[in-house]
Protein backbone atom coordinates (compact mmCIF):
# COMPACT_ATOMS: atom_id res chain seq x y z
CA UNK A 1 1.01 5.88 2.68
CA UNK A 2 3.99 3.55 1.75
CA UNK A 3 6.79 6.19 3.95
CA UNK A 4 4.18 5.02 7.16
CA UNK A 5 4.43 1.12 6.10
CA UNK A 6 5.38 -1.70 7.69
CA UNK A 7 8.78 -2.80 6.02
CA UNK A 8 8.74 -6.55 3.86
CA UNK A 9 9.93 -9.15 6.32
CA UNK A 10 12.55 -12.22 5.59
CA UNK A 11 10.73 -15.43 5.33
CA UNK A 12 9.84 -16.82 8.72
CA UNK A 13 10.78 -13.40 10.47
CA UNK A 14 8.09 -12.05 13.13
CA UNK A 15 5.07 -10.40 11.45
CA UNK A 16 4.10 -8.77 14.70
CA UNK A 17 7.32 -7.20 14.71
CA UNK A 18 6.54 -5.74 11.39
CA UNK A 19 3.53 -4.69 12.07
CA UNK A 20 4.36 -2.55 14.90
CA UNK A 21 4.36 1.05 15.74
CA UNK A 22 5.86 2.93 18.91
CA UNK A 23 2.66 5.34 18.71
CA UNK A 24 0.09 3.14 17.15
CA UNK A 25 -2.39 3.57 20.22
CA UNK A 26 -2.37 7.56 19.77
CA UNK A 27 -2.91 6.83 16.12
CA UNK A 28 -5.55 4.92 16.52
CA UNK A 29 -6.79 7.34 19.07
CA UNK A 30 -6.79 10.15 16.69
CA UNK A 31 -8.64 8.77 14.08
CA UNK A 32 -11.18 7.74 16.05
CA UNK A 33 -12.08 10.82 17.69
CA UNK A 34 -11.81 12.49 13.98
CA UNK A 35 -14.90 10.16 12.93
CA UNK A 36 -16.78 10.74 16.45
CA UNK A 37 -18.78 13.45 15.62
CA UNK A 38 -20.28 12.01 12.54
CA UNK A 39 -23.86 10.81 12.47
CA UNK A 40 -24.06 7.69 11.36
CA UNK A 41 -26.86 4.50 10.93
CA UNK A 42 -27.01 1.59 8.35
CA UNK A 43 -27.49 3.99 5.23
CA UNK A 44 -27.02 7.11 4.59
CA UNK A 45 -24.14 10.03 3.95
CA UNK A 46 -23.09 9.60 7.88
CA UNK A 47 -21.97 5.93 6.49
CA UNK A 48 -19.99 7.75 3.10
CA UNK A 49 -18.39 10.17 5.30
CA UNK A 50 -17.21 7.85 7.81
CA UNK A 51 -15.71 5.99 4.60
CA UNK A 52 -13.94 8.90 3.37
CA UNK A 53 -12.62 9.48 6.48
CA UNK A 54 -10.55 5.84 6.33
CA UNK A 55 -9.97 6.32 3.08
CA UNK A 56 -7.30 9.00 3.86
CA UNK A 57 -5.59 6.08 6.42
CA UNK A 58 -6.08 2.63 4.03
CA UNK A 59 -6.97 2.90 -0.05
CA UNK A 60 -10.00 0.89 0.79
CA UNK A 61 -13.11 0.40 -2.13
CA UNK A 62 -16.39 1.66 -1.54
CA UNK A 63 -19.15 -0.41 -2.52
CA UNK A 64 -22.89 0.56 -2.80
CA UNK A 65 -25.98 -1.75 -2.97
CA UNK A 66 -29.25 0.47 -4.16
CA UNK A 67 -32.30 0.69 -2.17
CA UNK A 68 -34.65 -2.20 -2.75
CA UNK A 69 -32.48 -4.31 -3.78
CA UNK A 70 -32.93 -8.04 -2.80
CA UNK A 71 -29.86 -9.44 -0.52
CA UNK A 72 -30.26 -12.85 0.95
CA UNK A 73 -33.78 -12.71 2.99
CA UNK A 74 -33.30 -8.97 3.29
CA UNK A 75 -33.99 -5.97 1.67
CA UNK A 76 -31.24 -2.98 1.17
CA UNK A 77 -32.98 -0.29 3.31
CA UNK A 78 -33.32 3.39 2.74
CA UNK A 79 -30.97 6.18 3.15
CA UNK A 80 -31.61 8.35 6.26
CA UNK A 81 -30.19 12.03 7.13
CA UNK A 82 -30.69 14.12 9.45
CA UNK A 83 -29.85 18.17 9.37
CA UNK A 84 -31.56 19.57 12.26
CA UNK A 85 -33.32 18.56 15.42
CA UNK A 86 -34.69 20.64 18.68
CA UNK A 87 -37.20 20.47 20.87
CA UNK A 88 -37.93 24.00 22.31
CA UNK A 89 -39.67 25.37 25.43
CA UNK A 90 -41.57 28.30 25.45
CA UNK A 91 -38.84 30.78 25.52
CA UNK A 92 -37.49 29.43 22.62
CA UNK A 93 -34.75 27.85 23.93
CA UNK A 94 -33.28 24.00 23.14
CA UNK A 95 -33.96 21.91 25.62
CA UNK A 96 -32.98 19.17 23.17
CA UNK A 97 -30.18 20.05 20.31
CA UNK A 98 -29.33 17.48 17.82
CA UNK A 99 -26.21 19.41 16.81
CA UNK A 100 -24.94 19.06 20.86
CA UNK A 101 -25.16 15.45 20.51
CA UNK A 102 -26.61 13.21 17.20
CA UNK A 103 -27.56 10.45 20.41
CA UNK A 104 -30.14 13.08 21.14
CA UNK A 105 -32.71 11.81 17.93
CA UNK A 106 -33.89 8.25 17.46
CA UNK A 107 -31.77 6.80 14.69
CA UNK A 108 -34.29 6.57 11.94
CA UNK A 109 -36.61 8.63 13.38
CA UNK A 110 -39.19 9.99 10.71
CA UNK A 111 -39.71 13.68 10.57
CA UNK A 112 -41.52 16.17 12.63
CA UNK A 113 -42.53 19.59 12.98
CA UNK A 114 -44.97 20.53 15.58
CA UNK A 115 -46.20 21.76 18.87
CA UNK A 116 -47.05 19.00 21.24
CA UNK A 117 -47.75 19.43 25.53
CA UNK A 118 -45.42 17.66 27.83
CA UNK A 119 -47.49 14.89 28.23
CA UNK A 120 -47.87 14.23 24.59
CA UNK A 121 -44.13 14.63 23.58
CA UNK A 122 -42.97 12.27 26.53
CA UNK A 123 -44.47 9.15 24.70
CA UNK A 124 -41.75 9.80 22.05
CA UNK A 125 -39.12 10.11 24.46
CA UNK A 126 -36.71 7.80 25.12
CA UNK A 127 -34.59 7.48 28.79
CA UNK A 128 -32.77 5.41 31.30
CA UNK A 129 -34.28 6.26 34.22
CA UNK A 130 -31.34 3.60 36.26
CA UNK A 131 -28.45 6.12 34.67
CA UNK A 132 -30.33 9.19 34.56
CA UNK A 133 -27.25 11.47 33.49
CA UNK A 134 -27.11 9.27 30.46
CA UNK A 135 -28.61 9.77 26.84
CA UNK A 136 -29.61 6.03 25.50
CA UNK A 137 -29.04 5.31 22.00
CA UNK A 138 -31.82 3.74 20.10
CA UNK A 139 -33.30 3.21 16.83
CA UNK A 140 -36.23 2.41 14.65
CA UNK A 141 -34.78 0.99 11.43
CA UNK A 142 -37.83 -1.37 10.13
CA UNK A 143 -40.73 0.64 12.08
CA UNK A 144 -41.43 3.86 11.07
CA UNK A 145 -41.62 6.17 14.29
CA UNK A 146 -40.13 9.75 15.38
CA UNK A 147 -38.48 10.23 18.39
CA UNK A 148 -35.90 12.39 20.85
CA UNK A 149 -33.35 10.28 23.53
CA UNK A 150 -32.02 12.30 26.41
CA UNK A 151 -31.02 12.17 30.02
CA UNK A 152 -34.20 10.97 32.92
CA UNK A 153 -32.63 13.84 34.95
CA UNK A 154 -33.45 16.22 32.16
CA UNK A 155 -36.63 14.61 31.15
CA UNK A 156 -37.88 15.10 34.47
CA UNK A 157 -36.76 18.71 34.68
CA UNK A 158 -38.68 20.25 31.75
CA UNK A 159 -42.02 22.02 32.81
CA UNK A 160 -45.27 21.58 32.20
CA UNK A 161 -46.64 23.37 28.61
CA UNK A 162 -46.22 23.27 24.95
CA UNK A 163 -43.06 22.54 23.46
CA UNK A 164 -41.54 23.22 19.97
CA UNK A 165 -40.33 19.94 18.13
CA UNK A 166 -38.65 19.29 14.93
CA UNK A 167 -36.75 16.66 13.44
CA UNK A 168 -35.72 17.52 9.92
CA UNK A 169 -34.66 13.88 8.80
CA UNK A 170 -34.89 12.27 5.05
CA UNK A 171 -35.98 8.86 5.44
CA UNK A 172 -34.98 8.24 0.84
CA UNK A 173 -34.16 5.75 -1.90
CA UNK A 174 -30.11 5.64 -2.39
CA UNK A 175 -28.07 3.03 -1.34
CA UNK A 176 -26.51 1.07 1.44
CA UNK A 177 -22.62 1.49 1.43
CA UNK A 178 -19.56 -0.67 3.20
CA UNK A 179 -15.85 -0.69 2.60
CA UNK A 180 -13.59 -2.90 1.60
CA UNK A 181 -9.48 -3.14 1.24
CA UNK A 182 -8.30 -6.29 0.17
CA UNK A 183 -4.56 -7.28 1.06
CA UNK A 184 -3.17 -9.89 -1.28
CA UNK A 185 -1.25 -12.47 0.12
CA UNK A 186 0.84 -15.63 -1.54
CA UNK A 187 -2.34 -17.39 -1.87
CA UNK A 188 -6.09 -17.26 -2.56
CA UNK A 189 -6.91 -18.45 1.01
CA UNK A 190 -8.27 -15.28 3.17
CA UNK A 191 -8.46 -14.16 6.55
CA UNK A 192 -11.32 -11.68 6.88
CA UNK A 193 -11.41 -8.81 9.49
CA UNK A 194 -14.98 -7.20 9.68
CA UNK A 195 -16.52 -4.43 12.02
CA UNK A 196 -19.58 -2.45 12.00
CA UNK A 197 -19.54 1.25 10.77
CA UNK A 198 -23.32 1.98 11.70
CA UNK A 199 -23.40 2.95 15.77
CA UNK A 200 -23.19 6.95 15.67
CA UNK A 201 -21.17 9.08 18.31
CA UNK A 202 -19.98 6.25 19.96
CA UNK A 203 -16.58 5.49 20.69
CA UNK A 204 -15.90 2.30 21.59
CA UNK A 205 -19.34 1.02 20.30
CA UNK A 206 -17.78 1.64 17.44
CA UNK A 207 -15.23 4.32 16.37
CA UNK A 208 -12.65 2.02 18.10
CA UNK A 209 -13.16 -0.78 15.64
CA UNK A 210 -13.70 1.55 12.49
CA UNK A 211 -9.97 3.15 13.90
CA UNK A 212 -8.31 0.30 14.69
CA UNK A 213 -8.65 -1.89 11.34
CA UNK A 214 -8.14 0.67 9.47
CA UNK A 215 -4.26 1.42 10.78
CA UNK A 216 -3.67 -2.41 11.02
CA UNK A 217 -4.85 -2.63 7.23
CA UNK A 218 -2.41 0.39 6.45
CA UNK A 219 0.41 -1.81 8.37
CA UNK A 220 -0.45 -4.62 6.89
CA UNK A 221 -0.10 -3.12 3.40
CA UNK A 222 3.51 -3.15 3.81
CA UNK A 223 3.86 -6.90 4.87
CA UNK A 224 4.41 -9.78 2.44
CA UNK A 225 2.29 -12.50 3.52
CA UNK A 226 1.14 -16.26 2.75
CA UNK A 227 -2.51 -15.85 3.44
CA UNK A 228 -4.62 -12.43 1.30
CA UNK A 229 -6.27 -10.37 4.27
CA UNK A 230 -9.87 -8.96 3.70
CA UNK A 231 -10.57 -5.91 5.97
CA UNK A 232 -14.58 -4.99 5.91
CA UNK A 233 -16.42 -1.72 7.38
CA UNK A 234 -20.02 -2.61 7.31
CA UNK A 235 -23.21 -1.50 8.80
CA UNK A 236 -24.06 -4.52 11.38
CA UNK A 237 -26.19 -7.39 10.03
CA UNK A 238 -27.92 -6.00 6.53
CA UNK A 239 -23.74 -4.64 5.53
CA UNK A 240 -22.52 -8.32 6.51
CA UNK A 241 -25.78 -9.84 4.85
CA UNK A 242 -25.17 -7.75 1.89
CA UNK A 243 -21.58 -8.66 1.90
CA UNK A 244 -22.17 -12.26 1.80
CA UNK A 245 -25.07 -12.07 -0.87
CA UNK A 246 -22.48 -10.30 -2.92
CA UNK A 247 -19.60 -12.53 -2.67
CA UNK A 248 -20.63 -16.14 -2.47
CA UNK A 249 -17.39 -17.58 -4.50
CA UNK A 250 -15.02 -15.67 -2.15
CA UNK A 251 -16.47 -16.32 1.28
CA UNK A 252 -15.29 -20.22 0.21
CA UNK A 253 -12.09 -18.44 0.24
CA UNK A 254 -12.42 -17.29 3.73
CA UNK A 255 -10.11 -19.87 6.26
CA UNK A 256 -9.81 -17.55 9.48
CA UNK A 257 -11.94 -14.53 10.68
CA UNK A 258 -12.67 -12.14 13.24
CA UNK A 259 -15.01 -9.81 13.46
CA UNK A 260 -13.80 -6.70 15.85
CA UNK A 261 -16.31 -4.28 18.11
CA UNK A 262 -15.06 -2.36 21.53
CA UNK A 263 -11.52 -2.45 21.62
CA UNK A 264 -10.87 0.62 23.62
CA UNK A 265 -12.01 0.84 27.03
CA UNK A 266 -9.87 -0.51 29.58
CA UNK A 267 -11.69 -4.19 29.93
CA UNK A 268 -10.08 -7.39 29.96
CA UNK A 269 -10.47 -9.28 26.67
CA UNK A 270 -13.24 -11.23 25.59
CA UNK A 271 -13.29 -13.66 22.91
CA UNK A 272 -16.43 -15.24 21.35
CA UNK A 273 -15.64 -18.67 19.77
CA UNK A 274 -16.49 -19.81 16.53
CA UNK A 275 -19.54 -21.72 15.65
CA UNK A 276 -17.94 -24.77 16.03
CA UNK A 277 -15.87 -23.53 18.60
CA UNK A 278 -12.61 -25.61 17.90
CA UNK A 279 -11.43 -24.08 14.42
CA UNK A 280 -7.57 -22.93 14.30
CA UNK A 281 -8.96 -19.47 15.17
CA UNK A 282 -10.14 -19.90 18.12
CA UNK A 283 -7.05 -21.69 19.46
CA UNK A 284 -5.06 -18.96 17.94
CA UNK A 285 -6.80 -16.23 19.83
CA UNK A 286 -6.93 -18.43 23.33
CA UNK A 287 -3.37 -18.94 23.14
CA UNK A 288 -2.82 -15.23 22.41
CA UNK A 289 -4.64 -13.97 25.57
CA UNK A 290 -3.14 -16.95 27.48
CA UNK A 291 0.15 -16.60 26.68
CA UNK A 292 0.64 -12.86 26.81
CA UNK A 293 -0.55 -13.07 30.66
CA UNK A 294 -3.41 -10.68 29.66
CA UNK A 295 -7.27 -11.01 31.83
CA UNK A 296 -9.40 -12.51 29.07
CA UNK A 297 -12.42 -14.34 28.98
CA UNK A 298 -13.04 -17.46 26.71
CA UNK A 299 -16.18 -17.33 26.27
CA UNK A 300 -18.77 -20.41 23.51
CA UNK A 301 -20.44 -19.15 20.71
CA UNK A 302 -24.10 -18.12 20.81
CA UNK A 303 -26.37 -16.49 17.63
CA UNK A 304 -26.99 -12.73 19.10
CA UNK A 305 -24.50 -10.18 18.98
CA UNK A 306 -22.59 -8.69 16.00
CA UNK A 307 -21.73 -9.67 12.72
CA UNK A 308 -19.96 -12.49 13.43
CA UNK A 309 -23.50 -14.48 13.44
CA UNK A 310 -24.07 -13.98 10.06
CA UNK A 311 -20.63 -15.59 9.33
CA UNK A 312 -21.10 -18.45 10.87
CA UNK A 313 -24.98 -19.21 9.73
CA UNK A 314 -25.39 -22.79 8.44
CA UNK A 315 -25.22 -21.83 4.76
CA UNK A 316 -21.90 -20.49 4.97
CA UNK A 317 -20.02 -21.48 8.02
CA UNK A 318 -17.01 -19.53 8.28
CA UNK A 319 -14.45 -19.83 11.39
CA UNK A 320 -15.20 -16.40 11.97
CA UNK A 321 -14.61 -15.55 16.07
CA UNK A 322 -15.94 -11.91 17.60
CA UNK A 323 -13.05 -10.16 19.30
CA UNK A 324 -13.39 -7.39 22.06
CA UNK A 325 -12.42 -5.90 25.46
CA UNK A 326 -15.59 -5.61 27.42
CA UNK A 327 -18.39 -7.92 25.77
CA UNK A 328 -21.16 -5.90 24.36
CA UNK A 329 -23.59 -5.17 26.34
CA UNK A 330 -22.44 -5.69 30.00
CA UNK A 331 -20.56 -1.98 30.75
CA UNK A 332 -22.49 0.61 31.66
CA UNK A 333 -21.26 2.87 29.03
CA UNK A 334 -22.78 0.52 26.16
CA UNK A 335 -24.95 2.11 23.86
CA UNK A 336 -24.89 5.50 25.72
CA UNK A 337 -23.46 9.01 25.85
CA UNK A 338 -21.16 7.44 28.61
CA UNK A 339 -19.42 5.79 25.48
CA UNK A 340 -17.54 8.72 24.43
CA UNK A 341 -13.63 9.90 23.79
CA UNK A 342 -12.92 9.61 27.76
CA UNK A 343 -14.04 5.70 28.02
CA UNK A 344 -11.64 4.86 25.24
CA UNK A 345 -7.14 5.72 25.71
CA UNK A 346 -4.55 5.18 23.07
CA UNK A 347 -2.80 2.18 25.51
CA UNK A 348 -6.13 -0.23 25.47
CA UNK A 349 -6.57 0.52 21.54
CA UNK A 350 -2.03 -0.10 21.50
CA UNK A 351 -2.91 -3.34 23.43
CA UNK A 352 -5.93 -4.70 21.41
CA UNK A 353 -3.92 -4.01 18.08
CA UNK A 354 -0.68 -5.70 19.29
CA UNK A 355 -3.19 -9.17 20.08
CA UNK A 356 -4.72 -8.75 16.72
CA UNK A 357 -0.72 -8.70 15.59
CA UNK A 358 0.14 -11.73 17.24
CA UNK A 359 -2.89 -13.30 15.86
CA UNK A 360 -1.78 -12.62 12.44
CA UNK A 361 1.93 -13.79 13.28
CA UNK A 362 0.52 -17.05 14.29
CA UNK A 363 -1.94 -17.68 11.19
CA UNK A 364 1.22 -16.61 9.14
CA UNK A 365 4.00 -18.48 10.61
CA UNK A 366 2.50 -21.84 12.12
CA UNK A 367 3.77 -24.79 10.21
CA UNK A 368 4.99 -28.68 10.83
CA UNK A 369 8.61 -29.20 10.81
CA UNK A 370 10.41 -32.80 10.91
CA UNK A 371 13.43 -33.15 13.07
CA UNK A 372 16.55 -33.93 10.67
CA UNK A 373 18.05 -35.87 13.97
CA UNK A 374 15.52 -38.02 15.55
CA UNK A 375 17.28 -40.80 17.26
CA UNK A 376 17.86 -39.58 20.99
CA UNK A 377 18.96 -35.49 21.00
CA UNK A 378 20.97 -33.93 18.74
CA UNK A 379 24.68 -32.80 20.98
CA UNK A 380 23.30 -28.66 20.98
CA UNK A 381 26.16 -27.71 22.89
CA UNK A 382 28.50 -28.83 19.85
CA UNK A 383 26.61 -26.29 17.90
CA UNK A 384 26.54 -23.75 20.49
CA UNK A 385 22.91 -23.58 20.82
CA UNK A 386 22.82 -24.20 25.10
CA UNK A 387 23.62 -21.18 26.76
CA UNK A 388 26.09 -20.79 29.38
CA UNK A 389 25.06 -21.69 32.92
CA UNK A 390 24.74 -19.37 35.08
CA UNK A 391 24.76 -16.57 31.87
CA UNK A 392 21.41 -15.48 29.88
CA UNK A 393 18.39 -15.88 32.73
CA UNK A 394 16.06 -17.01 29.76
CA UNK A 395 18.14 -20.19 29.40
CA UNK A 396 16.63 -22.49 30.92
CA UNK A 397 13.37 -21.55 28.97
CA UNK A 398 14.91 -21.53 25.83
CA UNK A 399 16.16 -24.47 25.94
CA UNK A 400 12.81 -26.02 26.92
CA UNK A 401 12.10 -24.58 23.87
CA UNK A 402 14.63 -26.07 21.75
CA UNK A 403 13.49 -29.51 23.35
CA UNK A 404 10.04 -29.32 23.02
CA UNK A 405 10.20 -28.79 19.56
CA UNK A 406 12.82 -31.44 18.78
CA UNK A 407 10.43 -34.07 20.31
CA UNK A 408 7.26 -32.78 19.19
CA UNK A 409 8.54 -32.04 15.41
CA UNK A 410 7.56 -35.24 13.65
CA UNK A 411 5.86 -34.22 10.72
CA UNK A 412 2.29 -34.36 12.65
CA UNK A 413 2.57 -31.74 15.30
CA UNK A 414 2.50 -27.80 14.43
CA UNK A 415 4.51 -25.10 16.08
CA UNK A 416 1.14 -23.80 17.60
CA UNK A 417 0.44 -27.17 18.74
CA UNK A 418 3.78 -26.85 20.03
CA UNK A 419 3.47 -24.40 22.38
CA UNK A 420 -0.19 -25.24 23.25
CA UNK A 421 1.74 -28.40 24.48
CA UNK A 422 4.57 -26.75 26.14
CA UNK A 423 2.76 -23.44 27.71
CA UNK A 424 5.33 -21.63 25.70
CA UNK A 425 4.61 -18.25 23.78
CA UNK A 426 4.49 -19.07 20.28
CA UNK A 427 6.88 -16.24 19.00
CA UNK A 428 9.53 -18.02 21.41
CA UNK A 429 8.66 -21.15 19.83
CA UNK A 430 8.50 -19.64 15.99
CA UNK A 431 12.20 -17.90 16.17
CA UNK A 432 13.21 -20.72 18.22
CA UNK A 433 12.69 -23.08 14.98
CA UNK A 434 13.84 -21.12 12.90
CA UNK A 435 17.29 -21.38 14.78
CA UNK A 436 16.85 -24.87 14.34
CA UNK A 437 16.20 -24.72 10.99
CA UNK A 438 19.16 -22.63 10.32
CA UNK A 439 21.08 -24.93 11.99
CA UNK A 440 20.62 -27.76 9.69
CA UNK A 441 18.42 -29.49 12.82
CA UNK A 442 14.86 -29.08 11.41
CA UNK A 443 13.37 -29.55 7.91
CA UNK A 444 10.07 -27.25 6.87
CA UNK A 445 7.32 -29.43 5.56
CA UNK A 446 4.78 -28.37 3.11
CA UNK A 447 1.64 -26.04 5.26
């Protein structure tokens, strides 16, 4: 792993930068189609596999909490496994084949064997009768129930007469599993990165996510850095839940957070504030989708959707924001067969990493500075800092940049308010004082 690092970076140089990778879309790509196939739900071996899957991309640690086990107002479920599933007509042939798609069986479905008429087996059939080509996804975690998903189109092609059925599922005492790399930084203070590992063949509900944090922890591996980054894979709510019942002393820790879902498909970006909706996050990832020119939505915080609820619950608070393209819930593809390899492409997963970058540069980099010459401006062109007129066509922006931050860098103002203030990318403003700095014109003050 360390010959596919990022390289160590000088103090104050850009972390994005370091983090980067020509082919990091393709790479994300790849993994995620390699976990695809797998069948997974909030316990179970489709959860372990998945695991040792990343495991061969970031040295993360598995950790298992055993059936019954109390967590917070929960209970660590059962494992559940599935090895076959049909339903048959009466020549024998599968109208309905788990092994052609896992979306097929109803994710905790109990098990079945029997012969049931059409009428019968249809009450235990789930469809979307608005996208009939589609196969929903659905699930009975808490309620014990069996159950087939498949297209209304096929549905309403089977026959009348008696059908074959069989689901061949373990519904068992084990242990609910999540994994965890931890990324040591300068200091104790953390920035945690969470996504959900239990959605099955789904691939930007959520084989994007599972993909995607894994390479930027394998990057990130390679970076020093001031704050220690926590990546978790977790099944949605009980893995979070879990997660939090387990580690009390270091949430505390936890400064900044995101928690990542759908970061594939090719819609704008949508950002879900914080719970109080004005921590240091949430300006960091506004002024990332504003300043990079990129269509993203804003949008307040609310208590339904993924993990990042249980974050911010009144007991613990964390500044943890939800990061995606499309929000949850509003494509078409969401929590269907539609969600597969085509509806994700290396360039949206490339673009959603490189945001997640600059989020990290900005976290890592954003100080207060005081300006060493504060009466009237400093003489620049002495030093050689104004371009040329008429030379470089950034000039006049960088040395809007140079200004800004002379005037604003009185010990109270950050660089990020800096270029909140200024409308100016914050890597222009970041190397920009460090130019400063180097020229004897700006003094770092403690973070």
């Amino acid at each position: 792993m360390s010959g596919d690092s990022a390289g160590r970076v000088a103090a104050g140089a850009s972390v994005a930068d370091a983090l980067d990778a020509p082919d990091i879309g393709e790479r994300i790509y790849a993994l995620a189609a390699e976990i695809y196939p797998i069948c997974r739900s909030i316990a179970g071996p489709g959860v372990r596999e998945t695991l040792d899957h990343l495991q061969r991309c970031v040295a993360l640690e598995l950790h298992e909490t055993p059936t019954g086990t109390s967590i917070l107002d929960w209970t660590a479920p059962k494992e559940w496994s599935v090895r076959d599933a049909f339903i048959k007509n009466a020549a024998g042939e599968r109208v309905i084949d788990f092994r052609r798609h896992n979306l097929h069986v109803l994710n905790y479905s109990a098990p079945i064997r029997a012969k049931l008429p059409l009428a019968e087996l249809r009450k235990n059939i789930f469809t979307l009768p608005e996208q009939p080509d589609l196969i929903p996804y659905r699930t009975s975690y808490y309620a014990e129930r069996w159950g087939f998903c498949m297209s209304h189109n096929a549905l309403m092609a089977l026959p009348e007469g008696e059908y074959e059925v069989l689901i061949d599922s373990r519904v068992e005492d084990g242990a609910l599993s999540y994994g965890e790399f931890v990324h040591r930084g300068e200091t104790h203070e953390e920035v945690l990165f969470s996504t959900h590992i239990c959605h099955p063949s789904l691939a930007n509900d959520n084989c994007s996510g599972l993909a995607l944090l894994a390479h930027l922890a394998q990057r990130l591996s390679g970076v020093k850095t001031r704050y220690t980054y926590r990546f978790l894979w977790a099944p949605g709510t009980i893995g979070a839940i879990a997660w939090l019942a387990r580690n009390d002393a270091t949430a505390a820790r936890i400064k900044h957070g995101l928690v990542l879902s759908c970061v594939g498909d090719g819609g704008g970006f949508t950002y879900k504030r914080t719970r109080g909706g004005d921590a240091p996050i949430d300006r960091v990832m506004a002024h990332v989708l504003a300043a990079g020119g990129r269509a993203g939505n804003v949008i307040d915080f609310f208590p339904y959707g993924y993990d990042e609820r249980q974050y911010n619950s009144p007991g613990y608070k964390l500044d943890v924001g939800l990061f995606q393209r499309s929000q949850f819930a509003t494509f078409p593809e969401y929590h269907t067969s539609g969600d597969d390899l085509d509806f994700i492409a290396p360039t949206h997963l490339a673009e959603s990493y490189r945001v997640l970058a600059e989020a990290i540069d900005i976290l890592e980099r954003d100080r207060r500075y005081l300006n060493l010459s504060p009466k009237g401006e400093p003489q620049l062109g002495r030093r050689g800092l104004y371009a040329a007129i008429g030379g470089d066509k950034d000039a006049y922006a960088k040395n809007m940049a140079m200004l800004w931050i002379l005037n604003l860098s009185d010990g109270e103002h950050s660089l990020l308010d800096i270029a909140e203030r200024s409308k100016t990318p914050f890597s222009v403003i970041a190397e920009t004082a460090r130019l400063l700095e180097w020229e004897g014109l700006l003094k770092p003050l403690s973070r």
